[in-house]
Structures are given as C-alpha cells and as structure tokens.
PDB file of N, CA and C in Angstrom:
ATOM      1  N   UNK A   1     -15.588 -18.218 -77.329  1.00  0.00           N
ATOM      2  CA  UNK A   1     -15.620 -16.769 -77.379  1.00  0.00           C
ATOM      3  C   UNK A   1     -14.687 -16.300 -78.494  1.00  0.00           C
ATOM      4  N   UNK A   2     -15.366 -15.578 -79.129  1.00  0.00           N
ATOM      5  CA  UNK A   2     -14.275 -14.866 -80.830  1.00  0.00           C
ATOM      6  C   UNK A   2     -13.656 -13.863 -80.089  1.00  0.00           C
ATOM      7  N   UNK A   3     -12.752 -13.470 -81.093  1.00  0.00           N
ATOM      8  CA  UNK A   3     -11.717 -12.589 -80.336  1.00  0.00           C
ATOM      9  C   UNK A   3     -12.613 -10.667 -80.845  1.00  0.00           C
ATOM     10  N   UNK A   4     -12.205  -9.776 -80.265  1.00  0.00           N
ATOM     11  CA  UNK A   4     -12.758  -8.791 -80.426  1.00  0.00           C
ATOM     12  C   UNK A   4     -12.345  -8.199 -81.827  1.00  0.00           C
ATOM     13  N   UNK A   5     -13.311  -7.793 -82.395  1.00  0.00           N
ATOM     14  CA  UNK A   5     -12.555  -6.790 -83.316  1.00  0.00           C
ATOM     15  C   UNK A   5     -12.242  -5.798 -83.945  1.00  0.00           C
ATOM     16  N   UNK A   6     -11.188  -5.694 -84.331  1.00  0.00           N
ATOM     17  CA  UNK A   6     -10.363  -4.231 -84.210  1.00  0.00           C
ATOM     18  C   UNK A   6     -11.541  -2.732 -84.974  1.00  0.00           C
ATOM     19  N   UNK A   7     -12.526  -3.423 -85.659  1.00  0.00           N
ATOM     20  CA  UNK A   7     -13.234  -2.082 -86.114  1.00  0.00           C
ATOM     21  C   UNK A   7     -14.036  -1.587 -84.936  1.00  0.00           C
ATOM     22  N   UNK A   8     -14.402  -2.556 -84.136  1.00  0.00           N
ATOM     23  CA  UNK A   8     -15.204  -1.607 -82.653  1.00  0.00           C
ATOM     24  C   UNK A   8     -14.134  -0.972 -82.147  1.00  0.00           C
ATOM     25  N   UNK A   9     -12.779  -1.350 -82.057  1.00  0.00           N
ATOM     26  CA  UNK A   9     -12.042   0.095 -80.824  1.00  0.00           C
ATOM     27  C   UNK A   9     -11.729   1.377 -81.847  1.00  0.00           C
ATOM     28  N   UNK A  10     -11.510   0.583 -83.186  1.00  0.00           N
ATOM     29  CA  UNK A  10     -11.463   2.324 -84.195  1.00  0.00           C
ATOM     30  C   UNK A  10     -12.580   3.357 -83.988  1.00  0.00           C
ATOM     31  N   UNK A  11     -14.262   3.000 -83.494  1.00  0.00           N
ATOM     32  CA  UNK A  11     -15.302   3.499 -83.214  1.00  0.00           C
ATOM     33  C   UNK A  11     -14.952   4.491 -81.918  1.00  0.00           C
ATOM     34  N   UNK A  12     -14.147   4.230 -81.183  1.00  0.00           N
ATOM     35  CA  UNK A  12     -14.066   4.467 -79.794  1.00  0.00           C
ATOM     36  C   UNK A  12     -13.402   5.753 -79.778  1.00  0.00           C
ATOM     37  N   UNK A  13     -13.468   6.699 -78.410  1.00  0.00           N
ATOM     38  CA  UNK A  13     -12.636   7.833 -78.877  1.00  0.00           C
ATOM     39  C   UNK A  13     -11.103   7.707 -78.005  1.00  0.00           C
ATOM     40  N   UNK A  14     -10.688   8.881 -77.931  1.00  0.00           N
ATOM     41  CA  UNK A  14      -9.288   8.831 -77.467  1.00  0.00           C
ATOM     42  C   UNK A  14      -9.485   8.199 -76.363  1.00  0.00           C
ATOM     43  N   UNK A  15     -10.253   8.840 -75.319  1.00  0.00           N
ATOM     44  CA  UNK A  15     -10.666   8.834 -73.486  1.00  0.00           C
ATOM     45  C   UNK A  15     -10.592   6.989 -73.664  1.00  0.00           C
ATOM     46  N   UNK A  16     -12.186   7.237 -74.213  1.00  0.00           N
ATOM     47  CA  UNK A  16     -12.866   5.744 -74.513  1.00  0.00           C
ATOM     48  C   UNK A  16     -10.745   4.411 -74.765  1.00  0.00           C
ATOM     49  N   UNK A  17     -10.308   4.646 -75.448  1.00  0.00           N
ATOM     50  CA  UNK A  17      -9.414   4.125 -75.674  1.00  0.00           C
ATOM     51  C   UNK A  17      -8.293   3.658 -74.854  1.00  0.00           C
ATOM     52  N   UNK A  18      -8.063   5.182 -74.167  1.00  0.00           N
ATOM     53  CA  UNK A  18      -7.241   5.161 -72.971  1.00  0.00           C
ATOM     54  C   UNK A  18      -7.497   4.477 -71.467  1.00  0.00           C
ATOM     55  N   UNK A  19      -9.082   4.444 -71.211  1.00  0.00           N
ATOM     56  CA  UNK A  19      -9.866   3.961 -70.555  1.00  0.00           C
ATOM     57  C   UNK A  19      -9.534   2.521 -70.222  1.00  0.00           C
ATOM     58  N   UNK A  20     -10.042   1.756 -71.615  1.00  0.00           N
ATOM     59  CA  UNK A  20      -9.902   0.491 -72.267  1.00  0.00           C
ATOM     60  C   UNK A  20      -8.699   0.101 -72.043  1.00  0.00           C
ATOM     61  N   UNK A  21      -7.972   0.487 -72.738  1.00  0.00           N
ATOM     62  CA  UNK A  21      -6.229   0.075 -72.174  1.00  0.00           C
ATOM     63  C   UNK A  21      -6.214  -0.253 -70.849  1.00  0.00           C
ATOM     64  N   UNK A  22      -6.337   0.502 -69.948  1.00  0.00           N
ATOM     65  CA  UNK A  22      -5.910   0.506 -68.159  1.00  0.00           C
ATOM     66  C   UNK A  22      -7.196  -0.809 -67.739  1.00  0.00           C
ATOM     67  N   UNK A  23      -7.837  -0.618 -68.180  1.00  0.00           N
ATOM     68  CA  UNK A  23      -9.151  -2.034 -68.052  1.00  0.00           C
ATOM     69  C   UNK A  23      -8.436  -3.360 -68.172  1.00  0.00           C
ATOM     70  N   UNK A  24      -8.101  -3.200 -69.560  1.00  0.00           N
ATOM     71  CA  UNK A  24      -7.012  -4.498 -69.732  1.00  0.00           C
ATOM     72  C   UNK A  24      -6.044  -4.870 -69.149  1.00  0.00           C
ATOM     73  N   UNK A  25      -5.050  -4.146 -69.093  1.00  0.00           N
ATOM     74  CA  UNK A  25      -4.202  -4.197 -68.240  1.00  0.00           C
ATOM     75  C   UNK A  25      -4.303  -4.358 -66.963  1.00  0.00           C
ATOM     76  N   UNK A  26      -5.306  -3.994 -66.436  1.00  0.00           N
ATOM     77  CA  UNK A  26      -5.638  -3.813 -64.814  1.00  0.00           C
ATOM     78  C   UNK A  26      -6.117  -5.783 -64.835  1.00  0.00           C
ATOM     79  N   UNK A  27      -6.948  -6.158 -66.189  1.00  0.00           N
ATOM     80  CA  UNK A  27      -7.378  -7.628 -65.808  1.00  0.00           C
ATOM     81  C   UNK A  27      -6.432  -8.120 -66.260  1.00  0.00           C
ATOM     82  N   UNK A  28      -5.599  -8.018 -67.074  1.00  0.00           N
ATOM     83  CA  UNK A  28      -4.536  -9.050 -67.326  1.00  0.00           C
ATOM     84  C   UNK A  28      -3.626  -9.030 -65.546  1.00  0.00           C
ATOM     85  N   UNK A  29      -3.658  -7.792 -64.944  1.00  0.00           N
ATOM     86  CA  UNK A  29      -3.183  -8.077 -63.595  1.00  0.00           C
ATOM     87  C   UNK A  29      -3.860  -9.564 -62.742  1.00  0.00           C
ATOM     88  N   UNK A  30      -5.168  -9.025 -62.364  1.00  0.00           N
ATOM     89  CA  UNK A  30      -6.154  -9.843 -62.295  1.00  0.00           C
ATOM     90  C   UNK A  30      -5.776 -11.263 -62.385  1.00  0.00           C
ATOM     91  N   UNK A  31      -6.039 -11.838 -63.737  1.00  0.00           N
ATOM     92  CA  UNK A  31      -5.660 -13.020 -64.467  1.00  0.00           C
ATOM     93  C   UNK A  31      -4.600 -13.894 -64.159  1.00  0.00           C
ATOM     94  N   UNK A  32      -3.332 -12.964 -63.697  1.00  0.00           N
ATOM     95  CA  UNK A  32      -1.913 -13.442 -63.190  1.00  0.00           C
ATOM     96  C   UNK A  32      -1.982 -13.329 -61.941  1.00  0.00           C
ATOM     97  N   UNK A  33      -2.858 -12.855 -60.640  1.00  0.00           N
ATOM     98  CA  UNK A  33      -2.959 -12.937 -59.532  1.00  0.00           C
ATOM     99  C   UNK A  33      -3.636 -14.382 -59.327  1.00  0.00           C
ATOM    100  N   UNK A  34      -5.155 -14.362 -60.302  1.00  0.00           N
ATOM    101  CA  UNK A  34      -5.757 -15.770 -60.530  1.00  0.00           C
ATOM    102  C   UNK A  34      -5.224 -16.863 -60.284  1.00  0.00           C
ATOM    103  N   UNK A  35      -4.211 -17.030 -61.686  1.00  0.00           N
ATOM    104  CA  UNK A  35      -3.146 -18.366 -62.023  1.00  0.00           C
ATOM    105  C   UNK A  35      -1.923 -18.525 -60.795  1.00  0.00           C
ATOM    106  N   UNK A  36      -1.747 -17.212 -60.115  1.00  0.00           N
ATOM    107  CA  UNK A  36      -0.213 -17.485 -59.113  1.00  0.00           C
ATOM    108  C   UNK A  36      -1.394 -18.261 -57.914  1.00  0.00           C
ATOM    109  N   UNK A  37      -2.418 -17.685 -57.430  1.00  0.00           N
ATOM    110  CA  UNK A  37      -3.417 -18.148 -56.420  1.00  0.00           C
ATOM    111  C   UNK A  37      -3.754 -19.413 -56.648  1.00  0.00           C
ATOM    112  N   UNK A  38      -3.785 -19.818 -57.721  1.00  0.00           N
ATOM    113  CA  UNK A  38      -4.465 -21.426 -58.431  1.00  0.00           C
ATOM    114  C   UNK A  38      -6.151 -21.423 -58.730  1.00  0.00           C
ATOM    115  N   UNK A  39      -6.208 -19.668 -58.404  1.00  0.00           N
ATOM    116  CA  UNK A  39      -7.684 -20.093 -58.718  1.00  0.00           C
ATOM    117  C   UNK A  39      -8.260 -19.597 -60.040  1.00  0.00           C
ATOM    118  N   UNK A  40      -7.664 -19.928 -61.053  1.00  0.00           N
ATOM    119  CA  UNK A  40      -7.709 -19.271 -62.333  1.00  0.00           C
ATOM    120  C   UNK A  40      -8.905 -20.422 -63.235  1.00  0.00           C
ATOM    121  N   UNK A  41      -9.877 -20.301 -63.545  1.00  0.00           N
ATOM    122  CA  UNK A  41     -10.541 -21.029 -64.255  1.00  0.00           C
ATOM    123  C   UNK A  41     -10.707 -20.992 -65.811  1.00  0.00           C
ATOM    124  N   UNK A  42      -9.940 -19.695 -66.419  1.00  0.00           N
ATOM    125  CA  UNK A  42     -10.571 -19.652 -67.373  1.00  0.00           C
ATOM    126  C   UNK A  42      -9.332 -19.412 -68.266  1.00  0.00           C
ATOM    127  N   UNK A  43      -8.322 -19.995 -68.296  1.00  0.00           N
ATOM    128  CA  UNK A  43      -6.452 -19.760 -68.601  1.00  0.00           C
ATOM    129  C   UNK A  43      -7.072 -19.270 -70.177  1.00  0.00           C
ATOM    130  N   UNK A  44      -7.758 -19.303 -71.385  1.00  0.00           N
ATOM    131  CA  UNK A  44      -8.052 -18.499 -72.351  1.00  0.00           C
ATOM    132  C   UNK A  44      -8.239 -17.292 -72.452  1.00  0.00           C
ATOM    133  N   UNK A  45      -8.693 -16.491 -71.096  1.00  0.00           N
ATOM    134  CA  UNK A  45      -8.562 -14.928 -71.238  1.00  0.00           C
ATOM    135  C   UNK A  45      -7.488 -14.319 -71.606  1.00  0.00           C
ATOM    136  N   UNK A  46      -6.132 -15.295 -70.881  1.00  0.00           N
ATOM    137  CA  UNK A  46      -5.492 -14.340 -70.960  1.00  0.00           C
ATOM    138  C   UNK A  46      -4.665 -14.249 -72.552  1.00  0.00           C
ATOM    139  N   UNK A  47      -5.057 -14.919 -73.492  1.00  0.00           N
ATOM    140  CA  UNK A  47      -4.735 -14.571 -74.938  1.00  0.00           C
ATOM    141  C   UNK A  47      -6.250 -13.563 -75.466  1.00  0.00           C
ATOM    142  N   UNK A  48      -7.487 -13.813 -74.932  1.00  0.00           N
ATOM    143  CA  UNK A  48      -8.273 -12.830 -75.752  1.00  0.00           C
ATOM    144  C   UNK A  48      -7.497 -11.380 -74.965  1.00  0.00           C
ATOM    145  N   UNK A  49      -7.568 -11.505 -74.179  1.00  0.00           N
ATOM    146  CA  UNK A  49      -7.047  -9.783 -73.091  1.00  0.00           C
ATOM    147  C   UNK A  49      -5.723  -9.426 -73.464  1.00  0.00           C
ATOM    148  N   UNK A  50      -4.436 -10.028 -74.150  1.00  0.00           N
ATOM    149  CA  UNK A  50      -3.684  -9.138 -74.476  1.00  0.00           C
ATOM    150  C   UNK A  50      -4.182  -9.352 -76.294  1.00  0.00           C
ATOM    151  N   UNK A  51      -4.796  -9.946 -76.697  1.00  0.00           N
ATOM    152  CA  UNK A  51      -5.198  -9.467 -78.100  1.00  0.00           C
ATOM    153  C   UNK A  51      -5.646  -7.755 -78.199  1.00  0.00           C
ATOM    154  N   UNK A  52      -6.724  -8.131 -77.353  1.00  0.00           N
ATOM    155  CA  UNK A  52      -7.777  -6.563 -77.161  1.00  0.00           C
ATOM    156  C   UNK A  52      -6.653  -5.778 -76.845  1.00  0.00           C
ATOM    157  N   UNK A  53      -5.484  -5.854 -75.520  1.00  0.00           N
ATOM    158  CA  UNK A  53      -4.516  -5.056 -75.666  1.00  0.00           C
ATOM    159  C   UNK A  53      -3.998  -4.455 -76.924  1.00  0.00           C
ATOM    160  N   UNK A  54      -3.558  -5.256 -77.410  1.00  0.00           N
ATOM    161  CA  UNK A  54      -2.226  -5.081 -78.754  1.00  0.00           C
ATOM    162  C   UNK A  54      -3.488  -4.406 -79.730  1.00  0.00           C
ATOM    163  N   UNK A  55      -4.209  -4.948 -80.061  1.00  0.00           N
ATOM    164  CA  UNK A  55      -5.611  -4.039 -80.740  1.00  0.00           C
ATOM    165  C   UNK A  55      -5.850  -2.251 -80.244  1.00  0.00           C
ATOM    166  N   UNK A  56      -5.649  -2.326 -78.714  1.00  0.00           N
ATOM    167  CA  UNK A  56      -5.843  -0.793 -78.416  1.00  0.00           C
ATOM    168  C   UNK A  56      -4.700  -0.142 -78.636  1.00  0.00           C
ATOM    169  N   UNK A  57      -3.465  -0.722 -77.864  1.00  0.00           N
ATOM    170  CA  UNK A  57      -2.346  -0.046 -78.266  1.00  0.00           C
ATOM    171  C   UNK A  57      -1.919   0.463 -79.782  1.00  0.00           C
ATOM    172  N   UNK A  58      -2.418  -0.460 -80.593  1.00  0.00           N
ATOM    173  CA  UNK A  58      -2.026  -0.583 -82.180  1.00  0.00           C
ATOM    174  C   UNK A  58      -3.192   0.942 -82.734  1.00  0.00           C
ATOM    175  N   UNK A  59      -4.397   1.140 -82.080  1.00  0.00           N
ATOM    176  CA  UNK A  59      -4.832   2.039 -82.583  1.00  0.00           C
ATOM    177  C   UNK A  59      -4.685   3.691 -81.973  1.00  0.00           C
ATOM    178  N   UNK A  60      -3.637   3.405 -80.624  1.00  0.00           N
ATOM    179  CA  UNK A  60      -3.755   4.745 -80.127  1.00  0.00           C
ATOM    180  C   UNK A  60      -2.591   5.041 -80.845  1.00  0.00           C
ATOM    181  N   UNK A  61      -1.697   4.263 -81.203  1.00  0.00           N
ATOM    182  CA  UNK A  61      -0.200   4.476 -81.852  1.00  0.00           C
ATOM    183  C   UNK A  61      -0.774   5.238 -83.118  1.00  0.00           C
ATOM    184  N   UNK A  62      -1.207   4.395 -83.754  1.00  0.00           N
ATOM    185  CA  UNK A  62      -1.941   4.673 -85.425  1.00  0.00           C
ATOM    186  C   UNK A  62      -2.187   6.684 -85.152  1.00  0.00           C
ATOM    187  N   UNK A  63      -3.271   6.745 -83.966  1.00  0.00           N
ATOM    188  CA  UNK A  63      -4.066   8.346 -83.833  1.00  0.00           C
ATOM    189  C   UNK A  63      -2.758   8.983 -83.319  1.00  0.00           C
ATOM    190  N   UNK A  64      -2.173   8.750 -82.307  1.00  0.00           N
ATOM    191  CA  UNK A  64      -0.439   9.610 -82.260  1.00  0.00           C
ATOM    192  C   UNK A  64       0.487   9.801 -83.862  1.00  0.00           C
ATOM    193  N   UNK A  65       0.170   9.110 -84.457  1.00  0.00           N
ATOM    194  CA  UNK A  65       0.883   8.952 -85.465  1.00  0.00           C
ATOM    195  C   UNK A  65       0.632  10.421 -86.808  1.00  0.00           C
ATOM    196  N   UNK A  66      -0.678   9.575 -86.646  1.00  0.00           N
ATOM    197  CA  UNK A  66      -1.442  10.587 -87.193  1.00  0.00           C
ATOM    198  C   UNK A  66      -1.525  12.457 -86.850  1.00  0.00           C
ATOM    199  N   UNK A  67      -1.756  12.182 -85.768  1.00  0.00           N
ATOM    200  CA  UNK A  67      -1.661  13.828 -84.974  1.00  0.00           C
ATOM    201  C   UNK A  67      -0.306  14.788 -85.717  1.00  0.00           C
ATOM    202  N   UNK A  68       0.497  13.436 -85.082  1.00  0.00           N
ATOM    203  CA  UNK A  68       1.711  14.505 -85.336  1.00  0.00           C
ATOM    204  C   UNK A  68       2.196  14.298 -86.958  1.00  0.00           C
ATOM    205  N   UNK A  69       1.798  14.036 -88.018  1.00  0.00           N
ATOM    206  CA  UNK A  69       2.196  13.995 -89.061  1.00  0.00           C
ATOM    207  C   UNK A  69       1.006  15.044 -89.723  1.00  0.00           C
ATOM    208  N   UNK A  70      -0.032  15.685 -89.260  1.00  0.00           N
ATOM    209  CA  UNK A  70      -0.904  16.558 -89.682  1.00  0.00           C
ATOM    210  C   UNK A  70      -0.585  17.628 -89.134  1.00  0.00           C
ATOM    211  N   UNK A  71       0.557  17.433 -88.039  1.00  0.00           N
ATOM    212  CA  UNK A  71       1.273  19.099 -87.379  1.00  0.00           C
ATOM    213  C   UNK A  71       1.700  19.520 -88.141  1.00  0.00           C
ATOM    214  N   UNK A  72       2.950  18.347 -88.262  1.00  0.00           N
ATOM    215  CA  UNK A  72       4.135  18.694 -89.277  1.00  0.00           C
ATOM    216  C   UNK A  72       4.054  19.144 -90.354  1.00  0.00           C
ATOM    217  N   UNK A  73       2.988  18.641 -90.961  1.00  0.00           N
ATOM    218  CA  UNK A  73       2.584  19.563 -92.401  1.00  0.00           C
ATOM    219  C   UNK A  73       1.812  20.592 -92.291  1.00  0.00           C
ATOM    220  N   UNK A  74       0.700  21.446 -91.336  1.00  0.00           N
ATOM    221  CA  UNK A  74       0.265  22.383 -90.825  1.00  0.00           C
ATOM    222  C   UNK A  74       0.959  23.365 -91.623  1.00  0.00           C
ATOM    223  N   UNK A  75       0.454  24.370 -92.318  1.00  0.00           N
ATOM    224  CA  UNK A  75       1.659  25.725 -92.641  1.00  0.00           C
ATOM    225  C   UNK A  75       2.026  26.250 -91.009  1.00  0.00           C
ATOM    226  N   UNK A  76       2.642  27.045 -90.960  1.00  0.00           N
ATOM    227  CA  UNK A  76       3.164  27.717 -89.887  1.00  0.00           C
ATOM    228  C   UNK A  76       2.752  28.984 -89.644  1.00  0.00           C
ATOM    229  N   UNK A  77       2.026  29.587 -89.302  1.00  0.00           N
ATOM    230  CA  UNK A  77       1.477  30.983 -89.267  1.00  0.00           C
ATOM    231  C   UNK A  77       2.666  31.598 -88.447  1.00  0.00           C
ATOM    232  N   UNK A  78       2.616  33.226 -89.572  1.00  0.00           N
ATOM    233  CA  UNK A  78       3.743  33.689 -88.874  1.00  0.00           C
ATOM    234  C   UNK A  78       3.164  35.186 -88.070  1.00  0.00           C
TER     235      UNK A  78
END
C-alpha cells in the first residue's frame, strides 16, 4: 500500500479536513487498542495513519497560516 498523497487532502475543504484529522486519530486510537489486545494484524498502518496525519495537520496549519496573514494585510476600514 503507497502512502497517501498530500495533493488529494489540498483538494479537500476545511470541514472535509477537520473531519479527516479526528478519523485518523480516532484509528490510530484503534490501532494501539489492536497492538495492547495482541490482536493487531496489520503493525504497517500505523506509519501510513500518522503519515496521512502529519499530511492533514501540515495542511490545516498551511490554511490558518494563510487566513491570518491575508487579515493582517486587509486595509482596515474606518
């Protein structure tokens, strides 16, 4: 399995993004309940699932980033 990549979550919107995140996170829970239980079969998810993490996080940071550096320069209506 290839790892996901980062131009499909740039496609995605904020929701879509935020969504995705808690997905991951919720299976990387998952994954570590798996492995503590012993019934984990597939110990490679859990590097594709925090990839896709660090991939979503890295692009909601990027759009926060963004937001507020298009405020800041905004004129100021008075």
């Amino acid at each position: 399995m290839a790892f996901p990549k980062v131009a499909e979550v740039r496609k995605l919107s904020d929701e879509e993004i935020a969504e995705a995140i808690m997905a991951a996170k919720r299976k990387l829970f998952d994954l570590r309940f798996q492995q503590a239980t012993r019934r984990l079969e597939k110990s490679h998810e859990f590097k594709h699932t925090r990839h896709r993490l660090a991939q979503l996080l890295t692009i909601e940071h990027e759009r926060k980033l963004i937001a507020a550096k298009e405020k800041a320069v905004a004129p100021k209506e008075e």
